[in-house]
C-alpha atoms as a PDB file:
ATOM      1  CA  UNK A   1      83.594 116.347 144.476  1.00  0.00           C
ATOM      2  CA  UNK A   2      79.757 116.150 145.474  1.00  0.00           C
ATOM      3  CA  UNK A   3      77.656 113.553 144.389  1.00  0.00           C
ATOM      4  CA  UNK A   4      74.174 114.295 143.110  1.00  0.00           C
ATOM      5  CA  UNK A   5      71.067 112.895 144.309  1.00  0.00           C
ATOM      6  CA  UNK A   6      70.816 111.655 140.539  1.00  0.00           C
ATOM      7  CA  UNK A   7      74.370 110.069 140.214  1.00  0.00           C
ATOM      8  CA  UNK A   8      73.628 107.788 143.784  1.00  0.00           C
ATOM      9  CA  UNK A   9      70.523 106.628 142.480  1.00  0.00           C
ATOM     10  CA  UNK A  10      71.736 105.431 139.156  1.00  0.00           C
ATOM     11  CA  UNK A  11      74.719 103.821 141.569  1.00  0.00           C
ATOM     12  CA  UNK A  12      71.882 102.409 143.557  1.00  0.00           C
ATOM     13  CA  UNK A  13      70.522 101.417 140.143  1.00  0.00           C
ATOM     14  CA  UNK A  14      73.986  99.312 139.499  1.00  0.00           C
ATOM     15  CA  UNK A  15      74.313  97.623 142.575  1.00  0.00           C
ATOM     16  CA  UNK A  16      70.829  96.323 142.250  1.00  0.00           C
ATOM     17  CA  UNK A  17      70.916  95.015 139.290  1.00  0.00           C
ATOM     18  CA  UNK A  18      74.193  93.705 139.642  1.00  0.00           C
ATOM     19  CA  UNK A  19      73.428  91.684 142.628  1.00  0.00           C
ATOM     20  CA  UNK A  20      70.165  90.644 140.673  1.00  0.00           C
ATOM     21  CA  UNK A  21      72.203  89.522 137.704  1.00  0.00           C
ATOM     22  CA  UNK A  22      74.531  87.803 139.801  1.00  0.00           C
ATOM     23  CA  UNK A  23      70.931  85.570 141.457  1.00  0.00           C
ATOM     24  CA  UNK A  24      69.328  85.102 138.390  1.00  0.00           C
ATOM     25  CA  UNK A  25      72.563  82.906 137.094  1.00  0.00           C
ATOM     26  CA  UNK A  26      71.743  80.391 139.426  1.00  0.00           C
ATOM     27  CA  UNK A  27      67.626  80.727 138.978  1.00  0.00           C
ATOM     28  CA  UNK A  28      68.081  80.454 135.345  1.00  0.00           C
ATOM     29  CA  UNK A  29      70.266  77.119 135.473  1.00  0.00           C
ATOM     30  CA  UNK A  30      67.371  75.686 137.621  1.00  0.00           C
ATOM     31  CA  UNK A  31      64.547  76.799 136.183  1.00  0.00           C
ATOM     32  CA  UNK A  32      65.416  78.410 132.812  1.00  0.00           C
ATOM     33  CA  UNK A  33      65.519  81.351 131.254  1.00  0.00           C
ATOM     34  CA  UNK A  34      61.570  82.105 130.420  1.00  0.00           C
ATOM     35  CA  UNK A  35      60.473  80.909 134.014  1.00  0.00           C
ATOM     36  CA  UNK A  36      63.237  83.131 135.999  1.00  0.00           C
ATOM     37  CA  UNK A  37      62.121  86.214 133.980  1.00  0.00           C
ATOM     38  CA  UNK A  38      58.588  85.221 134.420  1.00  0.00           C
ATOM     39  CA  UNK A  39      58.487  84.750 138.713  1.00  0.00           C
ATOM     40  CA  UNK A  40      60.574  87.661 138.895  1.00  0.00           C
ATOM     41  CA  UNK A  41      58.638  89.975 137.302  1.00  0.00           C
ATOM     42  CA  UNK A  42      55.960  88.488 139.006  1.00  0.00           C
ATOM     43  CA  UNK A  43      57.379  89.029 142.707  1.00  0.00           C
ATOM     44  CA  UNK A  44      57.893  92.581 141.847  1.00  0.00           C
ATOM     45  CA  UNK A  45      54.826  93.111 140.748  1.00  0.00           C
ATOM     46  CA  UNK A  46      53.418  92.383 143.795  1.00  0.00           C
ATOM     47  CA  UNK A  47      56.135  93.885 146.503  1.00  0.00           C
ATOM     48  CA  UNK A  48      55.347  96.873 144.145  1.00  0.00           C
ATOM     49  CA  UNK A  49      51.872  96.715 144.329  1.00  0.00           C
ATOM     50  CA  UNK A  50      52.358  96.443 148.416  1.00  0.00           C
ATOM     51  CA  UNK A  51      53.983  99.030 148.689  1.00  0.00           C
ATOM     52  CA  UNK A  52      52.315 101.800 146.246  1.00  0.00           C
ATOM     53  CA  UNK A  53      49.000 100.543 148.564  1.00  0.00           C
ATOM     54  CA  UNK A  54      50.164 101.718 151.522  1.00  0.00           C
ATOM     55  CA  UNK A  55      52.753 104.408 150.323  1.00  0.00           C
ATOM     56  CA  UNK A  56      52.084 106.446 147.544  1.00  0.00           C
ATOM     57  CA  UNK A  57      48.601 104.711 145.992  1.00  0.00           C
ATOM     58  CA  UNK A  58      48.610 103.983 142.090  1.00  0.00           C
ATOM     59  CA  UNK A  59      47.129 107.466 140.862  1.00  0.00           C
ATOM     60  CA  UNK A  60      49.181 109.838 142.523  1.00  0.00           C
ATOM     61  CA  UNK A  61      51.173 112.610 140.272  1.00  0.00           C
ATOM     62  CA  UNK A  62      49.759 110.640 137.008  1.00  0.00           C
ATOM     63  CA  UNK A  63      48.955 112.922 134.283  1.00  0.00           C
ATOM     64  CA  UNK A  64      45.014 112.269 132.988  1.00  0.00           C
ATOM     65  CA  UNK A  65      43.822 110.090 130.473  1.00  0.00           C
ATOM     66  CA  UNK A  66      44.481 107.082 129.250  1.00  0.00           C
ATOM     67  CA  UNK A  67      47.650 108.010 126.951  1.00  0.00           C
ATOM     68  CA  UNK A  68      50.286 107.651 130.358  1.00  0.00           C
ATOM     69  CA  UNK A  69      49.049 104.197 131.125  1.00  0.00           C
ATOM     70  CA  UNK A  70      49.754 103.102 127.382  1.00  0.00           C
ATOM     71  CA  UNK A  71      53.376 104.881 127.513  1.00  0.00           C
ATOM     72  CA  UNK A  72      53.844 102.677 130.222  1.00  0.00           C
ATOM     73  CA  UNK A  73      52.742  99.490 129.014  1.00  0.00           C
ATOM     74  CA  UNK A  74      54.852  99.866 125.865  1.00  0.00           C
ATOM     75  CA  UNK A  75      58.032 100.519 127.892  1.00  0.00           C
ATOM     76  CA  UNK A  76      57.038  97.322 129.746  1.00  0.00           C
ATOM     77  CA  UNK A  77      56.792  95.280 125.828  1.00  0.00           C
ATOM     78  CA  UNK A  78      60.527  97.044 124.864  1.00  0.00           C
ATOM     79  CA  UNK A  79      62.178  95.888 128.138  1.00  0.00           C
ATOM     80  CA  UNK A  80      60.556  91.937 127.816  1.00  0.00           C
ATOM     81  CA  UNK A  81      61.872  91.918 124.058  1.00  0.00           C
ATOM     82  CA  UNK A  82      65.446  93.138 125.399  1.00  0.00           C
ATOM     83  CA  UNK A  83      65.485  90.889 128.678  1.00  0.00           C
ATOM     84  CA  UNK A  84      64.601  87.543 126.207  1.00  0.00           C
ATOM     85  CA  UNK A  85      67.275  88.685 123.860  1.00  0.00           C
ATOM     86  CA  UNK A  86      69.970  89.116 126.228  1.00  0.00           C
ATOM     87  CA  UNK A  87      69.296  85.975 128.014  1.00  0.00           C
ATOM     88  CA  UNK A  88      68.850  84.254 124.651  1.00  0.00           C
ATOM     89  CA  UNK A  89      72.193  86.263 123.422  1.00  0.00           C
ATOM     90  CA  UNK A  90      74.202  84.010 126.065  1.00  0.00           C
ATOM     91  CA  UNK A  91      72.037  80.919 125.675  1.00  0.00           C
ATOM     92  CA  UNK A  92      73.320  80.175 121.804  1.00  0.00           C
ATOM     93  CA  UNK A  93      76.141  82.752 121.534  1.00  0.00           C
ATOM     94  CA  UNK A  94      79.839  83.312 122.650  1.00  0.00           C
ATOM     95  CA  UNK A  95      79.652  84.856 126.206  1.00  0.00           C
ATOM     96  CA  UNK A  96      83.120  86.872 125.991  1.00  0.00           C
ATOM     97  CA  UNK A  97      81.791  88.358 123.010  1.00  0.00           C
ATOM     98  CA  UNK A  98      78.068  88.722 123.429  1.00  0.00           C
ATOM     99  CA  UNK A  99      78.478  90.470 126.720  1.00  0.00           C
ATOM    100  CA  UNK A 100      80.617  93.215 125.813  1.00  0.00           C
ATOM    101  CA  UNK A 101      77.908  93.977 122.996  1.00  0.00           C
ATOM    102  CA  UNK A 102      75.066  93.803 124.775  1.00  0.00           C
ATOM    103  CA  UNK A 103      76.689  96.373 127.485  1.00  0.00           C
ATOM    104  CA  UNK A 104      77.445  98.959 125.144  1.00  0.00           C
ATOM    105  CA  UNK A 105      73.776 100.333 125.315  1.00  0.00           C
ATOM    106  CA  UNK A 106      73.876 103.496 127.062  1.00  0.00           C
ATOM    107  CA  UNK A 107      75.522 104.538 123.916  1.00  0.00           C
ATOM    108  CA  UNK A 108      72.918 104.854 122.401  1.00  0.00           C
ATOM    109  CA  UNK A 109      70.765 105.979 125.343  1.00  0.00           C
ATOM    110  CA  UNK A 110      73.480 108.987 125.509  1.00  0.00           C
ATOM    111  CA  UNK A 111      72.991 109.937 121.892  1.00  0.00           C
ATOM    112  CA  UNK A 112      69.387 109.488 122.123  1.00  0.00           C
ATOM    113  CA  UNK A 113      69.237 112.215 124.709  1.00  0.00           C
ATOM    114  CA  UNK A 114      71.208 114.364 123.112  1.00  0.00           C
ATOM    115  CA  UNK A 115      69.202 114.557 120.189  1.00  0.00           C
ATOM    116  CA  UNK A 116      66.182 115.421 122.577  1.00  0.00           C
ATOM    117  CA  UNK A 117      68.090 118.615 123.661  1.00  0.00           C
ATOM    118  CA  UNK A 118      69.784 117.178 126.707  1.00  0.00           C
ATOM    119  CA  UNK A 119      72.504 119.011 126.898  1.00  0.00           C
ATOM    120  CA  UNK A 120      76.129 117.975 128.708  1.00  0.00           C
ATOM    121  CA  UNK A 121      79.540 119.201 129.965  1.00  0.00           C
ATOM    122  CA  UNK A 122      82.721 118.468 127.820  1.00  0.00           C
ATOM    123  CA  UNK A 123      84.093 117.036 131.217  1.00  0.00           C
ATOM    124  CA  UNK A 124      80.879 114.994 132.136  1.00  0.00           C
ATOM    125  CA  UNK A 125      80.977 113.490 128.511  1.00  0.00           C
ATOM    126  CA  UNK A 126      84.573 112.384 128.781  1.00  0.00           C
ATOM    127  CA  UNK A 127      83.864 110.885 132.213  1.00  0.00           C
ATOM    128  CA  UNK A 128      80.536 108.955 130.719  1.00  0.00           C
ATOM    129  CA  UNK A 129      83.000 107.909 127.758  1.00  0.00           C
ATOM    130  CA  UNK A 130      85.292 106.596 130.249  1.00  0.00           C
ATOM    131  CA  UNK A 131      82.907 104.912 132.173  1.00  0.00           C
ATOM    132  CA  UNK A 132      81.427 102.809 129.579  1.00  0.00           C
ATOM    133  CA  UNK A 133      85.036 101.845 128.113  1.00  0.00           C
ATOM    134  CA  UNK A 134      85.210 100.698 131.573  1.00  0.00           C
ATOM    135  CA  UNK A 135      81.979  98.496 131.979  1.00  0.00           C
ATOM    136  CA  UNK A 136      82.912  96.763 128.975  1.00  0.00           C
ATOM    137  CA  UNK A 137      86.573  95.873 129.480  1.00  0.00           C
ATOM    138  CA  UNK A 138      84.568  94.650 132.917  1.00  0.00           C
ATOM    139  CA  UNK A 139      82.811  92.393 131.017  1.00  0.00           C
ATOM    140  CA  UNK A 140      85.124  91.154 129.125  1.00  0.00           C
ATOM    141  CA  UNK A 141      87.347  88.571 128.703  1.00  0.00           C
ATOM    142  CA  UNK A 142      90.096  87.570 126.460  1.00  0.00           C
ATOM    143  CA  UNK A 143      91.012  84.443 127.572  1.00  0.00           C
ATOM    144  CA  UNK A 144      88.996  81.598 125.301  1.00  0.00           C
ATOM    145  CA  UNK A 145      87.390  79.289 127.032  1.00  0.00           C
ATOM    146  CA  UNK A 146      87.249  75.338 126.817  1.00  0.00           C
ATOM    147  CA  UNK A 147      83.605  75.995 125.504  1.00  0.00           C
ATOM    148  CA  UNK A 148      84.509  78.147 122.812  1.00  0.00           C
ATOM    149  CA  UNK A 149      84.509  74.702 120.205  1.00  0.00           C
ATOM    150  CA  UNK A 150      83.612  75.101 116.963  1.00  0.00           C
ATOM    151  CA  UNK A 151      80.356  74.210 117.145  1.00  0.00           C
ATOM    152  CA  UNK A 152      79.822  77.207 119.139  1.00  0.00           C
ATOM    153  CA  UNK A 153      81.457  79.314 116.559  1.00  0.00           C
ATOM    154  CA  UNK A 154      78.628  78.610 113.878  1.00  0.00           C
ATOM    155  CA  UNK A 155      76.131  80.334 116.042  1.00  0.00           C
ATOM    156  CA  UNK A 156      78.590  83.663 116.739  1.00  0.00           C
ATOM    157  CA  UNK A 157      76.559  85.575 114.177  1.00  0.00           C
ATOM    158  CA  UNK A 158      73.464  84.758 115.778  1.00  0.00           C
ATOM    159  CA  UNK A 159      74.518  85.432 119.144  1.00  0.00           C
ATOM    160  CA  UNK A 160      76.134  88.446 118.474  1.00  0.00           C
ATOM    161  CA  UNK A 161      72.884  89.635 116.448  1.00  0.00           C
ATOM    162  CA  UNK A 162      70.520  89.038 119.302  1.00  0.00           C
ATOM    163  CA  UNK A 163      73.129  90.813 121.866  1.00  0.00           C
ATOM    164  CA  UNK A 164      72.507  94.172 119.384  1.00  0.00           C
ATOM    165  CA  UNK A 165      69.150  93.380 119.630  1.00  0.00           C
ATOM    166  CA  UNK A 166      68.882  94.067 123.513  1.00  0.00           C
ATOM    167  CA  UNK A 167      71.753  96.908 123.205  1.00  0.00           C
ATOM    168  CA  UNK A 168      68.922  98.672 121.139  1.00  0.00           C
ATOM    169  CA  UNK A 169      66.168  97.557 123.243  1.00  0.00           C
ATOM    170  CA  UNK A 170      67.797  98.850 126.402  1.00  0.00           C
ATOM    171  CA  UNK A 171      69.078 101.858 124.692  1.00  0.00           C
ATOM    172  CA  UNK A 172      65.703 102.983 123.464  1.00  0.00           C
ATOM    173  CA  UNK A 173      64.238 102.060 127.229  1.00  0.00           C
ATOM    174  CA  UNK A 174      65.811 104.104 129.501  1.00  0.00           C
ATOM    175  CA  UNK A 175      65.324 106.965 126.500  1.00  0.00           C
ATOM    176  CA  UNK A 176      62.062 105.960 126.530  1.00  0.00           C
ATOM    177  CA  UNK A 177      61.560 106.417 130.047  1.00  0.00           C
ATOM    178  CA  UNK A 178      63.516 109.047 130.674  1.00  0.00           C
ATOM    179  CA  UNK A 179      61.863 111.739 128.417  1.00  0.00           C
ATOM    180  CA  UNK A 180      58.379 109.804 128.124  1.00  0.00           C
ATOM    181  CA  UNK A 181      57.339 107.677 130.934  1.00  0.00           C
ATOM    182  CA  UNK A 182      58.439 108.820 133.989  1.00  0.00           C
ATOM    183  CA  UNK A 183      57.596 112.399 133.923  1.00  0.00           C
ATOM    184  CA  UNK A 184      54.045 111.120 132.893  1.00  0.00           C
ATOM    185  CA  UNK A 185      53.530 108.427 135.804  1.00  0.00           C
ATOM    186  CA  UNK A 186      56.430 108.813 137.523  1.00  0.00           C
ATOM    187  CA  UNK A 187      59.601 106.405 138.822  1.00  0.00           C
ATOM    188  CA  UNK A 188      57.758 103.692 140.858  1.00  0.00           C
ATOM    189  CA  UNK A 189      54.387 103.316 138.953  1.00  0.00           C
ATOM    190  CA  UNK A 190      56.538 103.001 135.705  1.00  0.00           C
ATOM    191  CA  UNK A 191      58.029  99.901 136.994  1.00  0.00           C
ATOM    192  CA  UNK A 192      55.072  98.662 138.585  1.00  0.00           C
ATOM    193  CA  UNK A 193      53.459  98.862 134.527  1.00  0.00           C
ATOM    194  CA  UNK A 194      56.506  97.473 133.033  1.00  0.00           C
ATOM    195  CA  UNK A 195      55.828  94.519 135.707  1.00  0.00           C
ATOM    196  CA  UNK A 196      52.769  93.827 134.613  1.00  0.00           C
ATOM    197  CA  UNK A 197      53.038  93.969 131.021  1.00  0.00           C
ATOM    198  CA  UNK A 198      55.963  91.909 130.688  1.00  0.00           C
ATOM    199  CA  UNK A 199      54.673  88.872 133.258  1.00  0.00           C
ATOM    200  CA  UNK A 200      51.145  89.384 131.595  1.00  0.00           C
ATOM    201  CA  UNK A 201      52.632  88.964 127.671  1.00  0.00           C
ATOM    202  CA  UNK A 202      55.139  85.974 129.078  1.00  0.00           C
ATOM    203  CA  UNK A 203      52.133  84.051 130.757  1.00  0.00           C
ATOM    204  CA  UNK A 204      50.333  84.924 127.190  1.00  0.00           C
ATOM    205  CA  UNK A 205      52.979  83.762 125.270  1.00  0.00           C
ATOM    206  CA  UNK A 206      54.085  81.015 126.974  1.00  0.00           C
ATOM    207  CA  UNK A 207      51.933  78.039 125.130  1.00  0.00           C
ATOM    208  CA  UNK A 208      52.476  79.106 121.609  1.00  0.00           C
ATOM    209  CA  UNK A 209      56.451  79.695 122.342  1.00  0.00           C
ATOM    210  CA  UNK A 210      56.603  76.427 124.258  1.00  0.00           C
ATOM    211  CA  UNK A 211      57.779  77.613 127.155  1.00  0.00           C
ATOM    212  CA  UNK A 212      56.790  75.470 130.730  1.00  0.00           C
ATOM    213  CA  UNK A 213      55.656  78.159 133.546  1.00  0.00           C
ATOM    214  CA  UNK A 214      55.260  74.924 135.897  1.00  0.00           C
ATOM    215  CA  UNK A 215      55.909  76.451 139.678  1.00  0.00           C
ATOM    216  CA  UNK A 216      59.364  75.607 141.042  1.00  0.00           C
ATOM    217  CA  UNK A 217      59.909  73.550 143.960  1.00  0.00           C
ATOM    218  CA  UNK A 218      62.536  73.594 146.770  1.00  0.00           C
ATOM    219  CA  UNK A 219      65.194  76.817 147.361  1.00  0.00           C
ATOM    220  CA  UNK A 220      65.159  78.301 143.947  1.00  0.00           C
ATOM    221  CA  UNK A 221      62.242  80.251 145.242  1.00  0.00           C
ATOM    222  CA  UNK A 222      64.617  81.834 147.261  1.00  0.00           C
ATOM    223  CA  UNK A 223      66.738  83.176 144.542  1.00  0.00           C
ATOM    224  CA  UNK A 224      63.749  84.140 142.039  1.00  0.00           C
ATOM    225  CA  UNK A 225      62.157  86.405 145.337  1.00  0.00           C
ATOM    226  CA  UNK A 226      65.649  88.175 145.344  1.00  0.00           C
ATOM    227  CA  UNK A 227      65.832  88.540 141.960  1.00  0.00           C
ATOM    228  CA  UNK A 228      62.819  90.375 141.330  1.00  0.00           C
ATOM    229  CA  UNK A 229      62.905  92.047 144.296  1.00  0.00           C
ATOM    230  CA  UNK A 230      66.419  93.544 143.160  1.00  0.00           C
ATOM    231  CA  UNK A 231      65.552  93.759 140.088  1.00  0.00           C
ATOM    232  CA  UNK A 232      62.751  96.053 141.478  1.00  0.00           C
ATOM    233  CA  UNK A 233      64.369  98.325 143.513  1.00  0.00           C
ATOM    234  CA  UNK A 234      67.349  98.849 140.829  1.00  0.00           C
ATOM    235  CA  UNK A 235      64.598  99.768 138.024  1.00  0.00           C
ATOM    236  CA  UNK A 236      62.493 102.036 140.439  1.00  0.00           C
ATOM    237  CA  UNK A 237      66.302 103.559 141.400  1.00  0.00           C
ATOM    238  CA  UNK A 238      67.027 104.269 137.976  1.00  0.00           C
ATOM    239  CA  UNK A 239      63.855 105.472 137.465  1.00  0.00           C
ATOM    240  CA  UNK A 240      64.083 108.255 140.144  1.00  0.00           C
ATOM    241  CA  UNK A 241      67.602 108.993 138.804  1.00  0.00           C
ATOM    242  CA  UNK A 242      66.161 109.639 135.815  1.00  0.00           C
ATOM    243  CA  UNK A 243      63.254 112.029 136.820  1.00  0.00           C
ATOM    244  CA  UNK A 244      66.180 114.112 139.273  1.00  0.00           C
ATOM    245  CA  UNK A 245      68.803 114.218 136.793  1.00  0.00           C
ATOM    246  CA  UNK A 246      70.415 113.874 133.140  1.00  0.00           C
ATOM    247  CA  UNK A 247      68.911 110.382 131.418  1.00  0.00           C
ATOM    248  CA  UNK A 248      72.559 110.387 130.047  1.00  0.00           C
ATOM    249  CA  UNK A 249      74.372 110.421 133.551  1.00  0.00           C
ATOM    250  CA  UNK A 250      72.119 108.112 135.191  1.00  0.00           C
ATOM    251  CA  UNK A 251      71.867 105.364 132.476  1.00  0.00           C
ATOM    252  CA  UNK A 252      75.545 105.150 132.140  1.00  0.00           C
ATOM    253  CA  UNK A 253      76.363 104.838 135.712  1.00  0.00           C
ATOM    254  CA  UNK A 254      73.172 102.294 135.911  1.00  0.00           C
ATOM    255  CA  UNK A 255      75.118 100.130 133.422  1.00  0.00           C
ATOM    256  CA  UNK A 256      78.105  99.823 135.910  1.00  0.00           C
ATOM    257  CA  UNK A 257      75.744  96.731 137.316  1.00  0.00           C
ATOM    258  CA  UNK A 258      77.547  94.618 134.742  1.00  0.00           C
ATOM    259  CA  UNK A 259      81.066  95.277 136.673  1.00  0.00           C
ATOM    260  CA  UNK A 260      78.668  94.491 139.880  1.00  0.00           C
ATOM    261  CA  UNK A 261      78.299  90.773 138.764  1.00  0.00           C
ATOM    262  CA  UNK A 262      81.645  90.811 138.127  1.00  0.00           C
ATOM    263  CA  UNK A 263      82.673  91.287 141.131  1.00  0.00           C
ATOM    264  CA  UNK A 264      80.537  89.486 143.216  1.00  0.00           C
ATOM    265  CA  UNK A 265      81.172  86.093 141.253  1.00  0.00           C
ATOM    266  CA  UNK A 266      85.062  87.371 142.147  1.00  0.00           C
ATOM    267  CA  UNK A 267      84.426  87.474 145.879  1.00  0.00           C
ATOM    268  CA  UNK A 268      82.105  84.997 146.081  1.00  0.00           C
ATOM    269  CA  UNK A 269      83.044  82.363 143.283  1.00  0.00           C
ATOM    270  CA  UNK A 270      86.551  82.499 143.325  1.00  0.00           C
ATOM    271  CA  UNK A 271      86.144  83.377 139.583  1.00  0.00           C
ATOM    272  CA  UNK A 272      89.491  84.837 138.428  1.00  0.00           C
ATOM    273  CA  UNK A 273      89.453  88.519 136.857  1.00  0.00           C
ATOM    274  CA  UNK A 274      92.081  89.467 133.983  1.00  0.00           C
ATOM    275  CA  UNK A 275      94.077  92.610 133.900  1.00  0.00           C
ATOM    276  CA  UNK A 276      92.132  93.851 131.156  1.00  0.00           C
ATOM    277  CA  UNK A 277      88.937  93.241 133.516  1.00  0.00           C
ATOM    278  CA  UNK A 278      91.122  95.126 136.452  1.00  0.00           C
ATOM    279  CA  UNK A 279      91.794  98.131 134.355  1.00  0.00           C
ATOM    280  CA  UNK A 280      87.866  98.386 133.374  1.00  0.00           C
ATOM    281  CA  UNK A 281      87.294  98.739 137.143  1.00  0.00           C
ATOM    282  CA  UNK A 282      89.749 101.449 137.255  1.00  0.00           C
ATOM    283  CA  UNK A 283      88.196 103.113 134.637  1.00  0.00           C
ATOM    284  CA  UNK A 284      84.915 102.784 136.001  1.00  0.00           C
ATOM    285  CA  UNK A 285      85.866 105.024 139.228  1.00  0.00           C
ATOM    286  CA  UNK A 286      87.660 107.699 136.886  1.00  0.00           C
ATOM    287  CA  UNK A 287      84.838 108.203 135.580  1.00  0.00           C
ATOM    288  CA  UNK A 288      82.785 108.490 138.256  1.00  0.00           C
ATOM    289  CA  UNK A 289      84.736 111.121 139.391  1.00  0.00           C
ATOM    290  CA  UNK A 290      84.960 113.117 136.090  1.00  0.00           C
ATOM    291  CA  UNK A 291      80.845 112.628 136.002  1.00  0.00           C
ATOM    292  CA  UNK A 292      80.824 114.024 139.821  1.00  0.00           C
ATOM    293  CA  UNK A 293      83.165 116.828 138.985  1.00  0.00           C
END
């Protein structure tokens, strides 16, 4: 089995965003959903920025005119719409349930490309099948909660209805970027646009939504640095992945950052897994290796 530059960089994509996931639980319960999306962005705007000034500059490999730039930007709009909907998917809906929903989107992603012409092995698209049965028995559980009342129950619907939402969002992203964005501006200035689009519409939107972007004080700072900085490196990962290899193969194993978070509020939390969540892990690594085959 060899693994191809594209397969570790969606990997690389996973753990990032798994261990960013797995920071931006804590952020949020300090500071709230709207202001941890908002500082992180905003941190990676600017470790981005940093680094494209004394790397790679912003204009290099960008095709001409003005019609790259705006591909950008709109990615950047899609992925703020799916990021609020998630988080809002688990503010007001049940989390066993909305979870599993909202991690279903390379699905679509998969049978996106494949309508574009991308074309894959029978034995590759059994070991993607596999791998996304396996991130969402990950992030899953059966067991009902103490907080599953029946208040919560009325707003299942809901919940459930803004998880699809960010399914589709996500699914149509890494499309989106796959085919469209990144072979226009490439893997790093992509996420440096999507940066500053989505803190530039949040600070925007923030008055008429209601929303408080008052700075945070104390340690949370901490936590919102390494989320955005994760958060970052995981999209500009993906990104890569995408430009090297299939936008099927690297936005299913980029998903696998759900099963990340699992595991490190395991190890870390003490939070008890269920068989079911045991057996998506397996499944996971099986298809890994069918993918790598």
């Amino acid at each position: 089995m060899q693994l191809s530059l594209a397969i570790i960089l969606g990997l690389t994509g996973a753990l990032c965003w798994g261990g960013a996931d797995f920071a931006a639980r804590f952020a949020s319960r300090r500071v709230g959903a709207y202001r941890t999306l908002f500082f992180m962005q905003f941190f990676g705007f600017i470790a981005l920025s940093v680094y494209l000034k004394f790397r790679a500059g912003f204009f290099e490999g960008i095709a001409p005119g003005w019609h790259p730039w705006a591909l950008a930007a709109l990615a950047g709009v899609i992925n703020m719409i799916a990021s609020l909907s998630l988080y809002y998917s688990f503010q007001i809906g049940v989390m066993s349930l909305v979870a599993p929903v909202s991690s279903a989107y390379p699905a679509l992603t998969v049978a996106l490309a494949v309508a574009s012409g991308e074309r894959i092995t029978v034995l590759r698209g059994v070991g993607l099948a596999v791998t996304l049965v396996g991130v969402i028995l990950a992030a899953t559980t059966f067991t009902p909660s103490a907080d599953d009342s029946a208040k919560e129950s009325a707003h299942l619907t809901k919940g459930v209805g803004w998880a699809i939402l960010a399914a589709l969002g996500f699914g149509v992203l890494f499309w989106f970027l796959g085919f469209y964005v990144v072979p226009a501006v490439g893997p790093a200035i992509s996420v440096w646009m999507i940066r500053l689009t989505c803190f530039s519409v949040l600070a925007v939107a923030a008055v008429p939504a209601r929303q408080s972007l008052k700075l945070p004080t104390g340690s949370v700072w901490w936590l919102l640095a390494a989320v955005g900085f994760l958060d970052t490196a995981a999209f500009v990962a993906n990104n890569a992945g995408l430009q090297t290899g299939q936008v099927s193969v690297v936005s299913v194993l980029a998903s696998l950052y759900g099963a990340v978070t699992v595991l490190l509020a395991w190890i870390f939390l003490r939070e008890k897994l269920e068989r079911s969540q045991w057996f998506g892990i397996v499944l996971i690594f099986a298809g890994i290796v069918l993918v790598s085959i």
